[in-house]
C-alpha atoms as a PDB file:
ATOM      1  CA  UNK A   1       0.000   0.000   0.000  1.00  0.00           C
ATOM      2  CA  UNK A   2       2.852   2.450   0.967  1.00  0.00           C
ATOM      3  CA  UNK A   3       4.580   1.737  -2.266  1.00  0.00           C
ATOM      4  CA  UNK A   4       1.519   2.005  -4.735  1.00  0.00           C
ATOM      5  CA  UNK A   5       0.951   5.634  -2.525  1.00  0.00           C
ATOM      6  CA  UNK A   6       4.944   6.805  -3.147  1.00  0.00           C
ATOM      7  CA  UNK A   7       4.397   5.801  -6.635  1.00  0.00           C
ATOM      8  CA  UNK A   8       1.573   7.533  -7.093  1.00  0.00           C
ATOM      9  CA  UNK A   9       2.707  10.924  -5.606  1.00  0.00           C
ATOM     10  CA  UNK A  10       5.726  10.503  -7.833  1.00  0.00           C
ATOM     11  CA  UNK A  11       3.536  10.389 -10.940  1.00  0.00           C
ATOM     12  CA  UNK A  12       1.594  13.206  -9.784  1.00  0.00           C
ATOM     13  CA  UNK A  13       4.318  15.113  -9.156  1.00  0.00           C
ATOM     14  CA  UNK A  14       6.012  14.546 -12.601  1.00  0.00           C
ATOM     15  CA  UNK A  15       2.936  15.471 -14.319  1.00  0.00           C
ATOM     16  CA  UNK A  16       2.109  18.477 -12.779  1.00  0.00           C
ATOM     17  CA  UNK A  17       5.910  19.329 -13.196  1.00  0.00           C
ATOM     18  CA  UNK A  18       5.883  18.560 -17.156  1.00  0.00           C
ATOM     19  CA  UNK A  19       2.584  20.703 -17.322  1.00  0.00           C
ATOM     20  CA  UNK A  20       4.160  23.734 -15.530  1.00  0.00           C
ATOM     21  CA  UNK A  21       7.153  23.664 -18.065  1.00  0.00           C
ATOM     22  CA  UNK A  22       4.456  23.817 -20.844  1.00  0.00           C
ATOM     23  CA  UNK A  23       3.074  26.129 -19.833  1.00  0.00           C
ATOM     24  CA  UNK A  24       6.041  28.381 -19.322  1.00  0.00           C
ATOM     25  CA  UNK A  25       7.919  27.347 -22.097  1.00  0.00           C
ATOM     26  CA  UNK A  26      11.850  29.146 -22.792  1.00  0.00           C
ATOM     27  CA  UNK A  27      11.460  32.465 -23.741  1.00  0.00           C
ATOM     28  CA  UNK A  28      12.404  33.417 -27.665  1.00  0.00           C
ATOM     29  CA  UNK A  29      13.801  36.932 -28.445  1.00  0.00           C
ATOM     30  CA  UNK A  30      13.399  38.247 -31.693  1.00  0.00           C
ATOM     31  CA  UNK A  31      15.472  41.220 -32.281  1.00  0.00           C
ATOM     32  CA  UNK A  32      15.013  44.499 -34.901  1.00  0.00           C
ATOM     33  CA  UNK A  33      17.421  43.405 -36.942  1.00  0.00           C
ATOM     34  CA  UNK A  34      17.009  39.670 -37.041  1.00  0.00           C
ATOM     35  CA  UNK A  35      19.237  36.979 -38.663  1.00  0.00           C
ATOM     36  CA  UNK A  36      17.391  34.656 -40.971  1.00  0.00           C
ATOM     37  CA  UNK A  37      18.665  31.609 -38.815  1.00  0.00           C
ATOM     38  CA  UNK A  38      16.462  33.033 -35.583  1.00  0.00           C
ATOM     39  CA  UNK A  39      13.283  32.636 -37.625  1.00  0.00           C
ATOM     40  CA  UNK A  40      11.951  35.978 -37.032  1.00  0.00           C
ATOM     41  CA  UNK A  41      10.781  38.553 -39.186  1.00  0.00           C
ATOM     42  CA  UNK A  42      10.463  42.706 -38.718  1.00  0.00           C
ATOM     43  CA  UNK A  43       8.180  45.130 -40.149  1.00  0.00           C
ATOM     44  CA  UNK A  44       7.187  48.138 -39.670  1.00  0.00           C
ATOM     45  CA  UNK A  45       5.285  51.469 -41.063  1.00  0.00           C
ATOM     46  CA  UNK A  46       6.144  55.086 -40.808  1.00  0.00           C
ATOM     47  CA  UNK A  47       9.015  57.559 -39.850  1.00  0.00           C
ATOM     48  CA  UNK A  48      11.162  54.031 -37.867  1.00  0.00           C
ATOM     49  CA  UNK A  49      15.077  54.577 -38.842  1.00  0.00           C
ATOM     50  CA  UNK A  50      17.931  52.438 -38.035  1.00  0.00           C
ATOM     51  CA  UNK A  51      20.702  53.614 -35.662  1.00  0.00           C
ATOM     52  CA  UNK A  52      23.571  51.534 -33.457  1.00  0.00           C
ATOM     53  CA  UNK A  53      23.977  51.977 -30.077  1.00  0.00           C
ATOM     54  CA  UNK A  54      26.482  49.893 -27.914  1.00  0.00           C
ATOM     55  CA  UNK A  55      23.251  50.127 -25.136  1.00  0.00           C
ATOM     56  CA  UNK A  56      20.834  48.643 -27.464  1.00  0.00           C
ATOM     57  CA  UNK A  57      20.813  44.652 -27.947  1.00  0.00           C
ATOM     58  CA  UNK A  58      22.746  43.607 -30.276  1.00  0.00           C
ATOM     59  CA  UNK A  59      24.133  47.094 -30.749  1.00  0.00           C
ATOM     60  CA  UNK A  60      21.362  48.462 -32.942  1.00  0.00           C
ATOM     61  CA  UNK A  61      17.676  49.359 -32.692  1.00  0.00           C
ATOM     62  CA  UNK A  62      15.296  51.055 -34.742  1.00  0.00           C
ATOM     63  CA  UNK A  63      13.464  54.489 -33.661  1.00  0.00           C
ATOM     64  CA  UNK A  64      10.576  56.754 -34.756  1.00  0.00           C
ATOM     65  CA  UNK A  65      10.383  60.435 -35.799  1.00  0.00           C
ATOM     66  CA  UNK A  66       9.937  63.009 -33.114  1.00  0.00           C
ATOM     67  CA  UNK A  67       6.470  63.730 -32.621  1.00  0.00           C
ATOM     68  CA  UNK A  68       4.792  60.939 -34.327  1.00  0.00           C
ATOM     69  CA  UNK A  69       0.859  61.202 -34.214  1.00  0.00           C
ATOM     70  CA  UNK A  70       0.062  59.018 -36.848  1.00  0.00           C
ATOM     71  CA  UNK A  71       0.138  54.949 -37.152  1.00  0.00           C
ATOM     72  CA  UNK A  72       3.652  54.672 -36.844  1.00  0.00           C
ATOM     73  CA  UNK A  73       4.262  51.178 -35.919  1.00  0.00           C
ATOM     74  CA  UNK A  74       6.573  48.595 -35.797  1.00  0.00           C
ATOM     75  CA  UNK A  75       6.317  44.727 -35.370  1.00  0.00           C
ATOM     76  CA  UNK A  76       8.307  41.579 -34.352  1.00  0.00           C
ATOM     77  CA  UNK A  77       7.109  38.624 -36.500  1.00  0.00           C
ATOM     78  CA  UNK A  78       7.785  35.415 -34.167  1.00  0.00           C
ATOM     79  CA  UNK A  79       7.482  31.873 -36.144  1.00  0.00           C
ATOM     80  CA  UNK A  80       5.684  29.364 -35.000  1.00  0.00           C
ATOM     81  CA  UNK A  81       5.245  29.074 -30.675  1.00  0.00           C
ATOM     82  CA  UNK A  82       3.420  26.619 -28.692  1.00  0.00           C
ATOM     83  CA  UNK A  83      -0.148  27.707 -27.354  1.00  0.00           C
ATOM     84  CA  UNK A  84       0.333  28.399 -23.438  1.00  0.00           C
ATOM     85  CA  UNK A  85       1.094  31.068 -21.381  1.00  0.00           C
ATOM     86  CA  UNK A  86       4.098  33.756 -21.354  1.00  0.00           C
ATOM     87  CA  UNK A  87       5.446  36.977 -20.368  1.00  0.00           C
ATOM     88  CA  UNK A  88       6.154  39.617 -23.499  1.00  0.00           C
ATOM     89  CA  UNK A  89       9.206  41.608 -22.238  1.00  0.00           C
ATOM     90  CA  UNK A  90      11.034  43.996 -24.388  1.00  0.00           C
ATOM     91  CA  UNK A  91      14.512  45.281 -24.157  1.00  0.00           C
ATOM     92  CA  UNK A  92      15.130  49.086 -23.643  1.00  0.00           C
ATOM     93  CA  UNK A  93      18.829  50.535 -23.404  1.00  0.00           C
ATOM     94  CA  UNK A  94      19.057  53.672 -25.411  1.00  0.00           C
ATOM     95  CA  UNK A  95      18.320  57.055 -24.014  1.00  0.00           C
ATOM     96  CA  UNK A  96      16.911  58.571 -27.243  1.00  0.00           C
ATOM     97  CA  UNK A  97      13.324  56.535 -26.276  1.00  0.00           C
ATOM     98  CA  UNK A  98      11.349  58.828 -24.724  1.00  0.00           C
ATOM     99  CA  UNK A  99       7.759  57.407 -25.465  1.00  0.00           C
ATOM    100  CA  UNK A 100       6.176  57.965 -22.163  1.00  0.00           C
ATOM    101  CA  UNK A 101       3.550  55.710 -23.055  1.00  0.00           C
ATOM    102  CA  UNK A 102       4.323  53.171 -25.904  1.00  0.00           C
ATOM    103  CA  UNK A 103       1.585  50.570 -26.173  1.00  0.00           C
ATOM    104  CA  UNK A 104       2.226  46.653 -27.262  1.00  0.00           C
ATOM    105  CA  UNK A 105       0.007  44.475 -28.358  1.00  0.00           C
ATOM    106  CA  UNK A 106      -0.359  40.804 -29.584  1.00  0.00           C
ATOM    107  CA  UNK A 107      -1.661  39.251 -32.892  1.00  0.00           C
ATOM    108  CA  UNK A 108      -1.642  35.359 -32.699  1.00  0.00           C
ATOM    109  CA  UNK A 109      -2.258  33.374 -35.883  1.00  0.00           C
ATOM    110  CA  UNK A 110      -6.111  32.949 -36.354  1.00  0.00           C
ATOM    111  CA  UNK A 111      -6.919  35.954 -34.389  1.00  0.00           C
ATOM    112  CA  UNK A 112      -8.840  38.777 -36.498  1.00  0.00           C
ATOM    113  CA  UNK A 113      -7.365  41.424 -33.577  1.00  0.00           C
ATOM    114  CA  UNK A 114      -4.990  42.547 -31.885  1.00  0.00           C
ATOM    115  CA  UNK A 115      -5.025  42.187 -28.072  1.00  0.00           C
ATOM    116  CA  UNK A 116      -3.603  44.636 -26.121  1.00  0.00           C
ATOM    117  CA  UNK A 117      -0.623  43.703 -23.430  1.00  0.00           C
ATOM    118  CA  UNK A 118       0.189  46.578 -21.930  1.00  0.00           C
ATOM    119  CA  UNK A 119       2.452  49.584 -22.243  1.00  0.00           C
ATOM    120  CA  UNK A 120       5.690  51.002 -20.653  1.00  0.00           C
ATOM    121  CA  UNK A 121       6.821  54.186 -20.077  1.00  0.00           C
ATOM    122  CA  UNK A 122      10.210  54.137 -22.201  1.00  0.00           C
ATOM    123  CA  UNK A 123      11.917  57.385 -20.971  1.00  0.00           C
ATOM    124  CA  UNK A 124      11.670  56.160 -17.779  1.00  0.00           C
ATOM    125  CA  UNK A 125      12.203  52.536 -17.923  1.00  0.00           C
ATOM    126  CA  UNK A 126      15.193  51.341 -16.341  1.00  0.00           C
ATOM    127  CA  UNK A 127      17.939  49.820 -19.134  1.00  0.00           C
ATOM    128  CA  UNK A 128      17.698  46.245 -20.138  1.00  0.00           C
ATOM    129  CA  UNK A 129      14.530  43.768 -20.196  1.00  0.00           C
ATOM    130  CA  UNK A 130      11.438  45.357 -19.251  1.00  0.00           C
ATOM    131  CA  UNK A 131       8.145  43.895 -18.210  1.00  0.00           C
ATOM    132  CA  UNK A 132       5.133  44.512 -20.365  1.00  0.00           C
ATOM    133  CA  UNK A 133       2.259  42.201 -19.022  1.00  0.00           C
ATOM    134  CA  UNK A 134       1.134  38.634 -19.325  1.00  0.00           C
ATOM    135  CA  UNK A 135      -0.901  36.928 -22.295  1.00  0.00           C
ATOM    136  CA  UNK A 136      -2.003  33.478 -23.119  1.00  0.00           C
ATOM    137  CA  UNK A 137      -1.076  32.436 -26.763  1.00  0.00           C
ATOM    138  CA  UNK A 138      -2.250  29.942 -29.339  1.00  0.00           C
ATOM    139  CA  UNK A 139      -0.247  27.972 -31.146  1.00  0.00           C
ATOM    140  CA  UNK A 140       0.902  29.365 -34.048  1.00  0.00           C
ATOM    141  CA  UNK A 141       2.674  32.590 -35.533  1.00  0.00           C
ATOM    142  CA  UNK A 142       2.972  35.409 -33.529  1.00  0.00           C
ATOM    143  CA  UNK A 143       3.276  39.155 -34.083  1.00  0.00           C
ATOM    144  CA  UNK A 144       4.158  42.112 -31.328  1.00  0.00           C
ATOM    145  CA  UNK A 145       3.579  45.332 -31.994  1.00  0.00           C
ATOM    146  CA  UNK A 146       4.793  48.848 -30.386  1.00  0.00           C
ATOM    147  CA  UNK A 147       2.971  51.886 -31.474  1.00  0.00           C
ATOM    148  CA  UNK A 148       4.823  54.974 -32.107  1.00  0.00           C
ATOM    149  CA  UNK A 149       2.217  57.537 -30.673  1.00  0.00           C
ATOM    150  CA  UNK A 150       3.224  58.612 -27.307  1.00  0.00           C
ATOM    151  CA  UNK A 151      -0.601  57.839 -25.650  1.00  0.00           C
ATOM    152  CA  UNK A 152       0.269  59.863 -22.551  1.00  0.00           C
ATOM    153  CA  UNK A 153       0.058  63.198 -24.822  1.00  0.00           C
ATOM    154  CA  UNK A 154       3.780  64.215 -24.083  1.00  0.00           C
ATOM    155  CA  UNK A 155       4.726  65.850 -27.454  1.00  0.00           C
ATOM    156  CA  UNK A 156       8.069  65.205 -28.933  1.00  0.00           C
ATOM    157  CA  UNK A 157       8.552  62.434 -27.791  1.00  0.00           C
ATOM    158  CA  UNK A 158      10.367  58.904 -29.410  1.00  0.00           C
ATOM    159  CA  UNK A 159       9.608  55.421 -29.273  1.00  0.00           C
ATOM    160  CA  UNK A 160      12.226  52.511 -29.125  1.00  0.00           C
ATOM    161  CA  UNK A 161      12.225  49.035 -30.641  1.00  0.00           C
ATOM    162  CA  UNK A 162      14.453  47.160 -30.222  1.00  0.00           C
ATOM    163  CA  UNK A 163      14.219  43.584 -29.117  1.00  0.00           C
ATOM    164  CA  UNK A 164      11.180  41.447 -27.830  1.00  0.00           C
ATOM    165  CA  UNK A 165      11.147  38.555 -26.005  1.00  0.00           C
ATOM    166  CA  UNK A 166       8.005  35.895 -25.836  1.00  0.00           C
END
């Protein structure tokens, strides 16, 4: 009786331990500037230009126009990712982004929107991988955006991408 209970607990246990990793599977950065062997994919729309920076990862990023008030935006293009829960963070180094209120949001293959994740106050931000919020994905391609509209109304203001990290 004492061994069929052990044995059973240990199942349990390894169960509940392979469903946890699921669902917080390794993270996968995608950078600005990806190589074709990550699998990722940028685009983007509007006034974004290309600069290096040895604070940016990677040593480049990509930034918008001062004062954007259009639909500047640009994206991160993930490949494929298993359906299950994650964390979008996105990597902020360089003192020229000074979006005080960049928004992100989340298209997952199959969706017909975009769901919002969050947003992050860039010129304040401290340097390195920043938090945005928490999303549930389905399997399949994925696509991040970052708006480059300052939402807080701050005027001349620019917004930073440079990597993202599911």
């Amino acid at each position: 009786m004492k061994k069929g209970a052990i044995l059973g607990f240990a199942l349990t246990l390894a169960i509940s331990s392979a469903l946890a990793f699921a669902e917080g599977a390794s993270a996968k950065i995608c950078d600005n500037d990806p190589t074709s062997s990550s699998g990722c994919t940028q685009n983007y729309g509007g006034t974004w230009t290309y600069e290096d920076s040895s604070k940016s990862y990677n040593s480049d990023h990509r930034i918008s126009k001062s004062g954007v008030t259009g639909n500047d935006y640009f994206e991160w293009r993930f490949p494929s990712l298993p359906s299950g829960k994650t964390t979008l963070e996105v990597y902020l180094g360089d003192s020229k982004f000074t979006n005080r209120e960049a928004d992100y949001e989340i298209l997952c293959a199959g969706w017909e929107y975009d769901e919002y994740v969050g947003s992050i106050n860039q010129y304040s931000a401290p340097s390195g991988w920043n938090t945005v919020g928490n999303i549930r994905l389905d399997s399949g391609k994925v696509i991040v955006t970052v708006w480059g509209k300052d939402k807080s109304g701050a005027s001349s203001t620019r917004t930073g991408a440079d990597a993202a990290s599911l």
